[in-house]
C-alpha atoms as a PDB file:
ATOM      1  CA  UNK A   1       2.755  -6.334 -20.139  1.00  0.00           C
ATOM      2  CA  UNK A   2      -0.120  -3.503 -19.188  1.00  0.00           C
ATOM      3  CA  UNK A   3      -1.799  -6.181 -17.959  1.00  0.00           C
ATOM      4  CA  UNK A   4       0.294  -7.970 -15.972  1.00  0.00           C
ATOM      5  CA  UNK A   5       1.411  -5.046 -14.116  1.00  0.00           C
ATOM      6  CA  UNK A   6      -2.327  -4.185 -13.513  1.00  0.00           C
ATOM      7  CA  UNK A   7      -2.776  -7.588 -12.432  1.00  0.00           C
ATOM      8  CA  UNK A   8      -0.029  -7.039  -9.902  1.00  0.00           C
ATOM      9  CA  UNK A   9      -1.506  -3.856  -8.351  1.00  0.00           C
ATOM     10  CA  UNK A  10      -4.744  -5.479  -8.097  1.00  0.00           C
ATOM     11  CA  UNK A  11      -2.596  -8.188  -6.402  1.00  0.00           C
ATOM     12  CA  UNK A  12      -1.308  -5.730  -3.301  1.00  0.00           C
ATOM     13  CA  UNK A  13      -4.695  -3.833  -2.942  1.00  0.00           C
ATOM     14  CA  UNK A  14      -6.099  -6.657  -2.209  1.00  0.00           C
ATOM     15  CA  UNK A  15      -3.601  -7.911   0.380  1.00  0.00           C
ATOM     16  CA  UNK A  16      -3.343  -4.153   1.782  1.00  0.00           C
ATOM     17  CA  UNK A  17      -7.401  -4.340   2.126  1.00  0.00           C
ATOM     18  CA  UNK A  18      -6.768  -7.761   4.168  1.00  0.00           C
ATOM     19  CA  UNK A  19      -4.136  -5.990   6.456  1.00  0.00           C
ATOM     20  CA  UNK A  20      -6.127  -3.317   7.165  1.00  0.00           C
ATOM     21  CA  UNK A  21      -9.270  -5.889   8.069  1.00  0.00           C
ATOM     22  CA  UNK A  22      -7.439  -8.108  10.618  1.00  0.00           C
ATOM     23  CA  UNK A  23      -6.258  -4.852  12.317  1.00  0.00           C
ATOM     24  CA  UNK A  24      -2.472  -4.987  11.183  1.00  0.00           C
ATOM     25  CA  UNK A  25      -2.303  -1.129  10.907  1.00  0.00           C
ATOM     26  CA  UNK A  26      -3.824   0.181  14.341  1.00  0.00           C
ATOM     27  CA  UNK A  27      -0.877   0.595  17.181  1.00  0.00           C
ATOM     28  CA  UNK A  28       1.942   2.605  17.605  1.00  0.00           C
ATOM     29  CA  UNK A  29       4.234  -0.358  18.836  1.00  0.00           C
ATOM     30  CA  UNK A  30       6.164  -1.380  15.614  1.00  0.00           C
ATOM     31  CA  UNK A  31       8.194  -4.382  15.730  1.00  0.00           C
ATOM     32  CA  UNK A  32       9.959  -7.032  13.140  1.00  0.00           C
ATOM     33  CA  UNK A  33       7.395  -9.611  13.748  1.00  0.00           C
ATOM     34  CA  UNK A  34       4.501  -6.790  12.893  1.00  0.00           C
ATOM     35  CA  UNK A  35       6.142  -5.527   9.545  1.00  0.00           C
ATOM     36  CA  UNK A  36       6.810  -9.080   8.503  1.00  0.00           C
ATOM     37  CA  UNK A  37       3.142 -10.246   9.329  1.00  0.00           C
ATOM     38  CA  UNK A  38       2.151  -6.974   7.709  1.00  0.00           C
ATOM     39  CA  UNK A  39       4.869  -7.718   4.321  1.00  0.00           C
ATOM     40  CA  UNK A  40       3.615 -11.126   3.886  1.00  0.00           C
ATOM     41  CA  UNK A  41      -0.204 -10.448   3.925  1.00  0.00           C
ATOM     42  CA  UNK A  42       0.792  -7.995   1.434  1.00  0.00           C
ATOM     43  CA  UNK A  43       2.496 -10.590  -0.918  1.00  0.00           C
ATOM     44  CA  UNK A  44      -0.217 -13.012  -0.255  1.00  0.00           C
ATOM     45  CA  UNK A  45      -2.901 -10.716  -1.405  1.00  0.00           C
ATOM     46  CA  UNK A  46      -6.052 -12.521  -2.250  1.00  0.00           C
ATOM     47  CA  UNK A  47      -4.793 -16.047  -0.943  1.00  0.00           C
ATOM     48  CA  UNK A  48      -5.636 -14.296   2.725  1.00  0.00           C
ATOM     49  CA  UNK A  49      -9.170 -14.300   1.746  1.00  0.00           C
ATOM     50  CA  UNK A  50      -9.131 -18.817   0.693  1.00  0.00           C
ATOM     51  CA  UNK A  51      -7.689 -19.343   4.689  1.00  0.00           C
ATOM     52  CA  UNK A  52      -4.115 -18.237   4.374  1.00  0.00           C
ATOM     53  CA  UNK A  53      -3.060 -16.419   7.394  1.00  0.00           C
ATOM     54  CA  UNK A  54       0.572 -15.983   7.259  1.00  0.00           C
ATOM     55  CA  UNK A  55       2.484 -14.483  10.419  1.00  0.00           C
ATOM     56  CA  UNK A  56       6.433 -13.927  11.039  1.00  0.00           C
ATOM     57  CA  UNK A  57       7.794 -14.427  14.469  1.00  0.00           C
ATOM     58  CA  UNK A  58      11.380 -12.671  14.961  1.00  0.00           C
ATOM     59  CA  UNK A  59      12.873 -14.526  17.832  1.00  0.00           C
ATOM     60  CA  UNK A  60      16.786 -13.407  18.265  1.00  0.00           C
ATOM     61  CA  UNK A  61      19.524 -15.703  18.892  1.00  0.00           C
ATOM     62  CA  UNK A  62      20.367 -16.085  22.325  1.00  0.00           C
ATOM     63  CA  UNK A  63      23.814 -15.143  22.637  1.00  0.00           C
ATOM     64  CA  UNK A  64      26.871 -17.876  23.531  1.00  0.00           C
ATOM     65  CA  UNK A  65      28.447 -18.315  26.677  1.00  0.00           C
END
């Protein structure tokens, strides 16, 4: 189990280190689409570096008439 779990961390440093590369953490504006983009190259962790490049767009409904 140690090793899992150290396999794990591993996992998110390395999609943290990706974040911080393409720039995800500079800004002050904050927005779904940014924490999602941000979450997900997270998760992805060392896919981002064989040509994943996951982004989340938050588009609202448009409300009915």
């Amino acid at each position: 189990m140690r090793i899992g779990s150290a396999l794990l961390v591993i996992w998110l440093i390395i999609g943290a280190i990706a974040g911080g590369q393409r720039s995800y953490y500079n800004g002050s504006s904050t927005n779904c689409a940014k924490l999602g983009t941000i979450a997900v190259t997270i998760l992805a962790g060392p896919l981002n570096y064989t040509g994943v490049n996951p982004k989340i767009s938050c588009t609202l409904p448009k409300p009915s008439s």
